[in-house]
Protein backbone atom coordinates (compact mmCIF):
# COMPACT_ATOMS: atom_id res chain seq x y z
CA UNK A 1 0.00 0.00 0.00
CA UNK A 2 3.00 2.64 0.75
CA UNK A 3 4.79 2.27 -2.28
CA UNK A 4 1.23 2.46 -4.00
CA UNK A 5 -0.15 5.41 -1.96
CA UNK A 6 3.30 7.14 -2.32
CA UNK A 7 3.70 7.33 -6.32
CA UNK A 8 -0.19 8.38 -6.37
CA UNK A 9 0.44 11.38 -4.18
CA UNK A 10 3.98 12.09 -6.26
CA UNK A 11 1.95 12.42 -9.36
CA UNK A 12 -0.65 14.12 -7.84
CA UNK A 13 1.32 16.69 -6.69
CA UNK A 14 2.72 16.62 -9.65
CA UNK A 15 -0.68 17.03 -11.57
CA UNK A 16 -1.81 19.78 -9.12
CA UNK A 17 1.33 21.93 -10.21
CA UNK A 18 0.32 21.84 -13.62
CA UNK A 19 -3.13 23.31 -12.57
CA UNK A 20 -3.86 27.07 -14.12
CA UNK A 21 -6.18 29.29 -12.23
CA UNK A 22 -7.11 32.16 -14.83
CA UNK A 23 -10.53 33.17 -15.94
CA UNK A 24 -11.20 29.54 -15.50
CA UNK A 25 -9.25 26.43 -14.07
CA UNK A 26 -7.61 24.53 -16.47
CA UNK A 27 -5.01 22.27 -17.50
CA UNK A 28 -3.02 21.53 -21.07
CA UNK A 29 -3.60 18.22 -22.32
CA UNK A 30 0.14 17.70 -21.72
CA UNK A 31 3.21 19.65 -20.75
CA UNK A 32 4.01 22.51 -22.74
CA UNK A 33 0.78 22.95 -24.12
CA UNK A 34 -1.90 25.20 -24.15
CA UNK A 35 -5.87 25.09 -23.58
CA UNK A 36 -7.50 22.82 -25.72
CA UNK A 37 -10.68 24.43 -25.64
CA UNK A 38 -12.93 21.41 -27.56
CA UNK A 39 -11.77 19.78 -23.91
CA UNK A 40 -11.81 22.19 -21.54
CA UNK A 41 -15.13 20.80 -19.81
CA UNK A 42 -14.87 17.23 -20.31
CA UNK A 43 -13.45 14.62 -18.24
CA UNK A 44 -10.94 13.21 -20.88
CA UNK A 45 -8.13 15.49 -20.90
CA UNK A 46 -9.46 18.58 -19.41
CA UNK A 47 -9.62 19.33 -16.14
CA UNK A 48 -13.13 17.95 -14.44
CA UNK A 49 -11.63 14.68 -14.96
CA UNK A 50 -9.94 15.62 -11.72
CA UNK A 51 -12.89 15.50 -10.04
CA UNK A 52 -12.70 11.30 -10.59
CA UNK A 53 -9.27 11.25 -8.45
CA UNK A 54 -10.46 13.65 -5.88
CA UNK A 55 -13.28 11.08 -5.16
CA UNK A 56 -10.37 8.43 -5.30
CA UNK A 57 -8.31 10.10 -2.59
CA UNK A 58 -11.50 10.74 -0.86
CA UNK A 59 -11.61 7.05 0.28
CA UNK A 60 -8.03 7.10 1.32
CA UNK A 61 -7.52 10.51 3.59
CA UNK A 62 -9.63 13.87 3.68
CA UNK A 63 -9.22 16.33 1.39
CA UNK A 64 -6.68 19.12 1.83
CA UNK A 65 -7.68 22.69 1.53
CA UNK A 66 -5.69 22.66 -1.75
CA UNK A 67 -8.33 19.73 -2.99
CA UNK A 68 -11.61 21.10 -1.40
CA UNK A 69 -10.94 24.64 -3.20
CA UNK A 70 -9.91 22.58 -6.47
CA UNK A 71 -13.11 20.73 -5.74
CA UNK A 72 -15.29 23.79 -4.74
CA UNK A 73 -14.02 25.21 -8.37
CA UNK A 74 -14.64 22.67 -10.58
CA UNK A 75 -18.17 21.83 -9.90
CA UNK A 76 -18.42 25.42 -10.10
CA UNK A 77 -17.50 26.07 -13.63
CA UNK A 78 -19.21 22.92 -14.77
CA UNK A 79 -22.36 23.80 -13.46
CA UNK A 80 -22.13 27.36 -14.64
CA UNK A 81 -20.91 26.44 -18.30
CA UNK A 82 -23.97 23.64 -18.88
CA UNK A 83 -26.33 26.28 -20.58
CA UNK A 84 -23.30 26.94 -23.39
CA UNK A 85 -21.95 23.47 -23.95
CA UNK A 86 -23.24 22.01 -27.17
CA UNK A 87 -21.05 18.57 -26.63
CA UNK A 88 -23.20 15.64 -25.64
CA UNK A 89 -20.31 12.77 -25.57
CA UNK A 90 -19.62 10.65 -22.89
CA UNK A 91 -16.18 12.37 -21.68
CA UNK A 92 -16.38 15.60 -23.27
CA UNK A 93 -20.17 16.68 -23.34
CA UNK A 94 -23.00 17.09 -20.79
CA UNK A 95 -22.81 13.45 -19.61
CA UNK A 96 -19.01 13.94 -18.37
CA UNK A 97 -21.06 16.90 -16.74
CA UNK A 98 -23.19 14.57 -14.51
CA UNK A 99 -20.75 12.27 -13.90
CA UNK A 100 -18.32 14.75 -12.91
CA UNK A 101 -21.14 16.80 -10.80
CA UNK A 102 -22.13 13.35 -9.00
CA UNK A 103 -17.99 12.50 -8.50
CA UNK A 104 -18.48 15.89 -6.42
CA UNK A 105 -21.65 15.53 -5.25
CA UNK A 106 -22.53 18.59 -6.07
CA UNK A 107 -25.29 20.44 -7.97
CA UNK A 108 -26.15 21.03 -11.68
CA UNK A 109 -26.97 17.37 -12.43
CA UNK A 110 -30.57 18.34 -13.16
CA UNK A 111 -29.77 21.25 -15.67
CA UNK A 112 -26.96 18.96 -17.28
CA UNK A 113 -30.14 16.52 -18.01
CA UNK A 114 -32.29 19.43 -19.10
CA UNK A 115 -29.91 20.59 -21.43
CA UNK A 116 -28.84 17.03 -22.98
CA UNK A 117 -33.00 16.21 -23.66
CA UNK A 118 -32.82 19.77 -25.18
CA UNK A 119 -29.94 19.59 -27.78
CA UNK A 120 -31.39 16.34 -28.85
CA UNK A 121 -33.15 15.32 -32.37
CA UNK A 122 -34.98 12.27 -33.87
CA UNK A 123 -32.00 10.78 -34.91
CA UNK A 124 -29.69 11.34 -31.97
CA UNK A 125 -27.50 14.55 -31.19
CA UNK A 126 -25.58 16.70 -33.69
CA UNK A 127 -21.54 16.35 -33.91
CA UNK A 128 -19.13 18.53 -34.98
CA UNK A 129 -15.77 16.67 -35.50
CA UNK A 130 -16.47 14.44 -38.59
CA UNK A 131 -14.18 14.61 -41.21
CA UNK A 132 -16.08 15.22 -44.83
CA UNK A 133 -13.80 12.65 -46.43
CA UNK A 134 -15.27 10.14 -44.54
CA UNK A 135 -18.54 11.11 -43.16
CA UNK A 136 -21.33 12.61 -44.89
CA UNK A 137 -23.53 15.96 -43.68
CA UNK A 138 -25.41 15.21 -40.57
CA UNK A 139 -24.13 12.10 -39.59
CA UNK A 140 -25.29 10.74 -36.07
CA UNK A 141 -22.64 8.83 -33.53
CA UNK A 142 -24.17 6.19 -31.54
CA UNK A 143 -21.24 4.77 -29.39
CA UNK A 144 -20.56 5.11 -26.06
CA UNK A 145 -17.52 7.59 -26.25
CA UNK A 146 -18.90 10.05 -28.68
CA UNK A 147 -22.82 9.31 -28.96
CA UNK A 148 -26.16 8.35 -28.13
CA UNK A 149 -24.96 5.06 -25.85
CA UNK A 150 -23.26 7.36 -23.52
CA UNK A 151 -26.05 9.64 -23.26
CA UNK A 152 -28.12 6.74 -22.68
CA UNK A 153 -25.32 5.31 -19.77
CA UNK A 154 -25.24 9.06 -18.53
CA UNK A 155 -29.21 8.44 -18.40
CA UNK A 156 -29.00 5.74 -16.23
CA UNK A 157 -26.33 6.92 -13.79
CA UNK A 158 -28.33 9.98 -13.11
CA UNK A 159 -31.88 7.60 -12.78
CA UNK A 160 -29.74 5.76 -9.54
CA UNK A 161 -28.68 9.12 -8.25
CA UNK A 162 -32.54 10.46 -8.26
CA UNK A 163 -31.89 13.50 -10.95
CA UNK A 164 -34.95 14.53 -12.53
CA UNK A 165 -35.60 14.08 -15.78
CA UNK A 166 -33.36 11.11 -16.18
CA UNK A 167 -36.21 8.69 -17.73
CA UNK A 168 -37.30 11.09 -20.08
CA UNK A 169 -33.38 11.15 -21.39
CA UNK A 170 -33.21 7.28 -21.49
CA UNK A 171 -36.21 7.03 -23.38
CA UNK A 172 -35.30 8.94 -26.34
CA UNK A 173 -31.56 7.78 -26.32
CA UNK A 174 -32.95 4.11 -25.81
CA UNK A 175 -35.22 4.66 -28.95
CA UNK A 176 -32.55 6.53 -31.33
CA UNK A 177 -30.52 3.23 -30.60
CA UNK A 178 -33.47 0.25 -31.04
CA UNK A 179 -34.50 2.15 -34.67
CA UNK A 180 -30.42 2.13 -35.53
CA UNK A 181 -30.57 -1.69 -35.07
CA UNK A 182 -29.06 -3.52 -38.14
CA UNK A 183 -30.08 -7.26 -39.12
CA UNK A 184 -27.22 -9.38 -39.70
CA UNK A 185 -27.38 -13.44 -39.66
CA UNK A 186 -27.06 -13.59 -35.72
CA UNK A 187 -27.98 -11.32 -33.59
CA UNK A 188 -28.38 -7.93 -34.39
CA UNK A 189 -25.39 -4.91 -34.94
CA UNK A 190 -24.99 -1.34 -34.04
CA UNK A 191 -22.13 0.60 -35.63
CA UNK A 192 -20.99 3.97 -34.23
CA UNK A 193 -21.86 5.86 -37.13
CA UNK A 194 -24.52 4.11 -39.42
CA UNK A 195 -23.47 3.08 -42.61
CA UNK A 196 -25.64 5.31 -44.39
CA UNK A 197 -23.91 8.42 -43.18
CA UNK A 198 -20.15 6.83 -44.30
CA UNK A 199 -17.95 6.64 -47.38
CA UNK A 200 -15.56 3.84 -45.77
CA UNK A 201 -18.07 1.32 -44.20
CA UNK A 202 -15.39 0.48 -41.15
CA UNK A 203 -16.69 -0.33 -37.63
CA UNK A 204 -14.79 -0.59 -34.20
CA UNK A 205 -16.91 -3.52 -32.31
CA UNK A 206 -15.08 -3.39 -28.90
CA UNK A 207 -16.12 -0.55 -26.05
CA UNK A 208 -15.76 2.77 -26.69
CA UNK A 209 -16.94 3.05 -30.18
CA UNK A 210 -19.26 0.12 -31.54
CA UNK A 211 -21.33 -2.71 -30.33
CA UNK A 212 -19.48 -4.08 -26.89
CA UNK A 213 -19.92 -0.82 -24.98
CA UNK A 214 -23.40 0.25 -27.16
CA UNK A 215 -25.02 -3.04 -25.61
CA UNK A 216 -23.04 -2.97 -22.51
CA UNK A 217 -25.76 0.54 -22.27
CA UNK A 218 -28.62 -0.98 -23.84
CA UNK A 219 -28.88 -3.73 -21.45
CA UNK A 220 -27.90 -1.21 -18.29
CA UNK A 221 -30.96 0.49 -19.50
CA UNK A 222 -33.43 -2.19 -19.65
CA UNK A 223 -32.54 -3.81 -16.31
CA UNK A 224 -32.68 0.07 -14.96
CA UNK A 225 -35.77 1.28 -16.31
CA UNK A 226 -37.63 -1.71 -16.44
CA UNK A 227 -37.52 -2.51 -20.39
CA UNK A 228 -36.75 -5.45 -21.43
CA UNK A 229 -36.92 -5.17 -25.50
CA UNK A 230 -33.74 -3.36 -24.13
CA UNK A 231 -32.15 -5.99 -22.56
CA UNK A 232 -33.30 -8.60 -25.07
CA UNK A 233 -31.58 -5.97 -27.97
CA UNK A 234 -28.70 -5.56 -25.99
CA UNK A 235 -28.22 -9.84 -25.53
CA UNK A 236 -28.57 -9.57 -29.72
CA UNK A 237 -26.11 -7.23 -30.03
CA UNK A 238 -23.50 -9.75 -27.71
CA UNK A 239 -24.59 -13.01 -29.97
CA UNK A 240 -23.34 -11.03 -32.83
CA UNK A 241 -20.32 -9.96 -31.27
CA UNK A 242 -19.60 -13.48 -30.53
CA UNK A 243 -19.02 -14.05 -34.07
CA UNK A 244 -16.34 -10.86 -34.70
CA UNK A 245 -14.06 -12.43 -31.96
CA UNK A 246 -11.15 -14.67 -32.20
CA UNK A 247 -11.47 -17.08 -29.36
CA UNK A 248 -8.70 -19.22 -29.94
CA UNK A 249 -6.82 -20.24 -26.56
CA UNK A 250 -9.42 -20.10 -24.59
CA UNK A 251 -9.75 -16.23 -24.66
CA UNK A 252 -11.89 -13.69 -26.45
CA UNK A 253 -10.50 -10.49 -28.22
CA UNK A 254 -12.43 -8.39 -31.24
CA UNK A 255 -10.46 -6.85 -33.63
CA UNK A 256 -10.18 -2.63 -32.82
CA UNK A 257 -11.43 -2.01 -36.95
CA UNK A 258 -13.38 -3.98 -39.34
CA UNK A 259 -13.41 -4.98 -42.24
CA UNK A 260 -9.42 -6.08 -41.25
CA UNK A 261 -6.88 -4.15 -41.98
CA UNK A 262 -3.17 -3.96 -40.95
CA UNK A 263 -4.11 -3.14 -37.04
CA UNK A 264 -3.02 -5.61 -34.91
CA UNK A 265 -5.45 -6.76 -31.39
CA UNK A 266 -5.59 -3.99 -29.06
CA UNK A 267 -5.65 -5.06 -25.41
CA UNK A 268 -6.61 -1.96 -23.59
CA UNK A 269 -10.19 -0.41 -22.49
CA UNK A 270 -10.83 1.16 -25.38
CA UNK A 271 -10.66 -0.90 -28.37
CA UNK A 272 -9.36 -4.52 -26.28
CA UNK A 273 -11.00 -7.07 -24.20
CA UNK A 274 -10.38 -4.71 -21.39
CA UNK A 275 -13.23 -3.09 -22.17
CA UNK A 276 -15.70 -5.11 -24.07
CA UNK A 277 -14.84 -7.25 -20.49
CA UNK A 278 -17.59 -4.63 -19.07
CA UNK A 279 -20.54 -5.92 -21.36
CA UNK A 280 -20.40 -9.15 -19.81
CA UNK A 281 -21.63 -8.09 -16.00
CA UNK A 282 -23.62 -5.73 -17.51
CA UNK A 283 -25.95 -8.92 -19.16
CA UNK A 284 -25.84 -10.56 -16.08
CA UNK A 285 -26.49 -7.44 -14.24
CA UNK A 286 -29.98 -7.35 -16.45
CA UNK A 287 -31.12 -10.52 -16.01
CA UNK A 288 -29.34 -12.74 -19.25
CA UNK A 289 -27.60 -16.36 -17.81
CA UNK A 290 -26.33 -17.18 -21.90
CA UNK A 291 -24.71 -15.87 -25.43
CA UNK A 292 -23.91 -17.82 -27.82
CA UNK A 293 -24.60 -21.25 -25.40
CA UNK A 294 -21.99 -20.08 -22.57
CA UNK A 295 -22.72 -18.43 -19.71
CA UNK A 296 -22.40 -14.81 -19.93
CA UNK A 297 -19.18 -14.81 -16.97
CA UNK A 298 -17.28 -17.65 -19.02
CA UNK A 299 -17.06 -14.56 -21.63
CA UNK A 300 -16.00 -12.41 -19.16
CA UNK A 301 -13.40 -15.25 -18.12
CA UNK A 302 -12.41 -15.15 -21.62
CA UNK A 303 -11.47 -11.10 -21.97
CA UNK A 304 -9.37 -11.72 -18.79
CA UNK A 305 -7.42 -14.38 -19.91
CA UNK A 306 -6.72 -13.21 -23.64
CA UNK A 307 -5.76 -9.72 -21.29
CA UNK A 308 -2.99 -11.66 -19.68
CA UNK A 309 -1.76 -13.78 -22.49
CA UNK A 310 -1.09 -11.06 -24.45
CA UNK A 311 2.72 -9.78 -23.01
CA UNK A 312 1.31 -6.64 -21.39
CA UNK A 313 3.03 -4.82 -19.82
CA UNK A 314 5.77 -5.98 -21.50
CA UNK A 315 6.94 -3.54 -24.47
CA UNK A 316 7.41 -6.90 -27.06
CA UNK A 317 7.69 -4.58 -29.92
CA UNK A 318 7.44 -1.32 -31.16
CA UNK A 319 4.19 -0.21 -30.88
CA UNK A 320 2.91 -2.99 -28.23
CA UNK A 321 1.77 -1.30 -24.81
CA UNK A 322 3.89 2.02 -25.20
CA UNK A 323 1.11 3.72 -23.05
CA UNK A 324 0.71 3.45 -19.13
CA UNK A 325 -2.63 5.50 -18.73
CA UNK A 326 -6.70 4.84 -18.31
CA UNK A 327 -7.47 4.81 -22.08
CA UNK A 328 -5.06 2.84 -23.93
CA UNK A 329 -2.77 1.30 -21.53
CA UNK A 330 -1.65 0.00 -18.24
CA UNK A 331 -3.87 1.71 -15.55
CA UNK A 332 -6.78 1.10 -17.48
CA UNK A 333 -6.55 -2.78 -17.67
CA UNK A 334 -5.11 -2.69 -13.77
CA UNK A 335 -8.23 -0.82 -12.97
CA UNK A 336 -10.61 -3.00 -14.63
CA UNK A 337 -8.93 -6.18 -12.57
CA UNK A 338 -9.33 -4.03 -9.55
CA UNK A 339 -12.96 -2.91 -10.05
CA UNK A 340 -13.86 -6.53 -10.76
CA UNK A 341 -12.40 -8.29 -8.27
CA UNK A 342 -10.47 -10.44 -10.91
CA UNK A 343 -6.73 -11.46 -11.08
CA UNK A 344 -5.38 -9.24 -8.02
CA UNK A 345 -2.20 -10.47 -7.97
CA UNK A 346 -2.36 -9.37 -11.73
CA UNK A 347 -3.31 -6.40 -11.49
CA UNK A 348 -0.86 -5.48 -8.17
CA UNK A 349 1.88 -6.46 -11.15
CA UNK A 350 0.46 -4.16 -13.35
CA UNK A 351 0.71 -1.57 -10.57
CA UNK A 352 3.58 -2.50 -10.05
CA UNK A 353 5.25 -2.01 -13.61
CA UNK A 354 3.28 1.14 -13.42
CA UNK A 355 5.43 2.44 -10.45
CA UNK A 356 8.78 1.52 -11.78
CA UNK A 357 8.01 3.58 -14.66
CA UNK A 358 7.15 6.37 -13.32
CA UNK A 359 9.48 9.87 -13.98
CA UNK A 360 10.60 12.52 -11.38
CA UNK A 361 9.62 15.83 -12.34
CA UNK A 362 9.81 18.69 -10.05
CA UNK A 363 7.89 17.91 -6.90
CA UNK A 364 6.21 14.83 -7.80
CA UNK A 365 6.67 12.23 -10.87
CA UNK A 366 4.69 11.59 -14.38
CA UNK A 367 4.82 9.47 -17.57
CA UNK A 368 5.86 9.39 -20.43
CA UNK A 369 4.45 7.56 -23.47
CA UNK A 370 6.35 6.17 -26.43
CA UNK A 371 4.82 6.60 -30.11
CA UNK A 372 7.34 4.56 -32.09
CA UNK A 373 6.70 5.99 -35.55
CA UNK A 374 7.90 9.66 -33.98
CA UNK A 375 11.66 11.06 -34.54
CA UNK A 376 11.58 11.40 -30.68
CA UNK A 377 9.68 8.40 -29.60
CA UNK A 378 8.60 10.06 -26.20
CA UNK A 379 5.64 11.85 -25.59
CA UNK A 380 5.20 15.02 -23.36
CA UNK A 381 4.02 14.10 -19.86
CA UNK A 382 0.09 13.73 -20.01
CA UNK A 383 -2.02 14.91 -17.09
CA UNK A 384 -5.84 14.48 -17.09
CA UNK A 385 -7.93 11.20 -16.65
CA UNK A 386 -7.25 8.93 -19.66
CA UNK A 387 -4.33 10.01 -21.03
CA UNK A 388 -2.41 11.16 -17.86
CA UNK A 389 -0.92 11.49 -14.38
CA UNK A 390 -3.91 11.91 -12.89
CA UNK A 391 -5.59 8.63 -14.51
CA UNK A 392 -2.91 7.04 -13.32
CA UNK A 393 -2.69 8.09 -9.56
CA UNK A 394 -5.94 7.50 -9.46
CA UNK A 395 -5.45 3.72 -10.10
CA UNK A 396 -2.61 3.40 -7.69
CA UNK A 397 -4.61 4.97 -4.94
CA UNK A 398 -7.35 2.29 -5.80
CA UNK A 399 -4.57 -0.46 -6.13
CA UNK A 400 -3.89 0.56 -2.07
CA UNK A 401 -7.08 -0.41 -1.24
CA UNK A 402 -8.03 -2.99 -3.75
CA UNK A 403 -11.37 -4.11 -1.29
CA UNK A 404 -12.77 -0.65 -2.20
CA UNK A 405 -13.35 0.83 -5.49
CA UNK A 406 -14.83 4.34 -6.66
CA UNK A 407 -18.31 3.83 -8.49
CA UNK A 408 -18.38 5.88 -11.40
CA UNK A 409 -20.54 5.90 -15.11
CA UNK A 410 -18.40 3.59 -16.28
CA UNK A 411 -17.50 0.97 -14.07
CA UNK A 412 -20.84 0.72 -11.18
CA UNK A 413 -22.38 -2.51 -12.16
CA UNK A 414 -18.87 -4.50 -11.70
CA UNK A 415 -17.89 -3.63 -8.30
């Protein structure tokens, strides 16, 4: 627990000297940079993602007055900037608004709710970072990173925390995703965009973007609100993920893109069994014993054991596991094992690893990533939630107290 506790309050420290109190609080998505503002609010890279390791360290000590001001500042200028954001996605939008709001438990959830039903249309909500190469005018997103499944997770956090307005959310995300449904010999699909809107057809099946985390919502939904053409949509969409995965060795891993291409098997939260990992619980969590004639936990089995077959956190060649945050890399999976209650002596490794690679800096210590195909392989020091320091210190804190886990929008219906 010391060496665990001690490297999470190094980078801590670290991340809290990289804070900027101007007109607003802020932080750069990494060192040396300056406000992003498409991130400012969201819980990715910008700053209210701190609010998820303040409720971390919240079940390890009290709060300094450093913290509670940090705290006091952030739900602040979340709550005050819900009637301008036009974002709806899951870490950047109004849902990283009530999940950030409820990590404080602090007001503006209801208005964050208000404002999400109001920016919404028929077809889902409007985006603004599609490329028109590849996407054509008014395309939707449905996953759960970018689109209508978060909103419709968001939905159901903020049902179990009482917020007004919360069924009336579900409802029309839930029905933007049932008339999305695409047939398909078993099962039924969802891509993140629909084909329709696309000029190059590809699909990401796993978590954040395509069917794993989309059903992982749908089926959070129906058990939640009581809708079971939900759940039974959401058990369709895992039968027909079944058939994308390689389950060779006993394990079960999706490919990050389809058709194939030149991408090798991602391992991490995002795009890996790490996170597709999180549908499985979620089925059982509605009410479904059986995919594809197994029991839905033998799948979850499955994700863990292609997770540790793989060589992470080994660095086996360029390109494989250059990345120790939430998102793509170490923390993330550690997390998951921790949240779970899976493979602790696993994930204490991971932790571990995670430690020893951790960089002075200043008054506290960070990480650096690799990306191989650079000149200069290393990465600036990251600092929010996914991609960062704080991400990070946030999973060693939880890997001091493995019995106890955080319950977030993401993760509630494992631990």
């Amino acid at each position: 627990m010391g060496t665990y506790w001690g490297t999470a309050e190094s980078a801590w420290r670290w991340v809290l000297d990289q804070v900027r109190y101007d007109d607003e609080v802020w932080i750069p998505d990494a060192v040396g940079e300056e406000l992003n503002p498409r991130y400012h609010y969201g819980m990715y890279s910008g700053v209210a993602g701190l609010a998820h390791v303040l409720a971390e360290i919240r079940l390890c000590r009290a709060w300094t007055d450093e913290e509670q001001r940090l705290a006091d500042v952030l739900a602040a200028q979340v709550r005050a900037g819900i009637g301008k954001v036009t974002d709806c996605s899951f870490f950047g939008g109004l849902p990283s608004a009530i999940g950030v709001l409820t990590a404080l438990d602090a007001p503006g959830r209801e208005e964050a709710v208000a404002r999400t039903l109001e920016l919404s249309t028929p077809d889902g909500w409007a985006v603004d970072f599609l490329t028109a190469d590849h996407y054509l005018p008014g395309a939707r997103v449905h996953d759960l990173g970018l689109g209508t499944a978060g909103v419709l997770l968001a939905a159901v956090w903020a049902r179990r925390h009482g917020v007004a307005g919360a069924g009336e959310l579900a409802e029309v995300a839930a029905g933007v995703l049932l008339a999305e449904r695409e047939e398909v010999p078993v099962g039924a699909n969802w891509r993140w965009i629909p084909e329709r809107f696309t000029t190059n057809g590809y699909q990401m099946p796993n978590f954040s973007h395509g069917l794993s985390g989309i059903a992982t919502a749908l089926a959070l939904a129906g058990a939640e609100f009581d809708r079971p053409d939900l759940v039974k949509a959401a058990a369709e969409g895992a039968e027909h993920l079944v058939t994308l995965a390689d389950l060779s060795d006993g394990g079960f891993r999706v490919w990050p893109r389809l058709p194939l291409d030149e991408n090798p098997f991602s391992y991490g939260w995002c795009h890996g069994p790490t996170g597709t990992s999180l549908l499985w619980p979620a089925l059982r969590h509605a009410g479904v014993s059986e995919v594809g004639g197994r029991d839905v936990m033998d799948w979850h089995r499955r994700c863990l054991h292609s997770i540790r077959v793989s060589g992470l956190p080994e660095r086996l060649y360029p390109g494989f596991w250059d990345n120790d945050g939430r998102c793509c890399g170490t923390a993330g999976v550690g997390d998951v094992l921790l949240d779970c209650g899976q493979d602790l002596d696993f994930a204490l490794h991971l932790a571990d690893v995670v430690v020893s690679r951790a960089s002075p800096d200043g008054a506290g210590v960070c990480w650096r990533f690799i990306e191989h195909q650079n000149e200069d392989p290393l990465l600036p020091p990251g600092i929010g939630w996914m991609q960062g320091a704080a991400g990070i210190a946030a999973f060693l804190f939880h890997a001091g107290r493995p019995d106890s886990a955080v319950a977030r929008m993401d993760n509630w219906w494992v631990l």
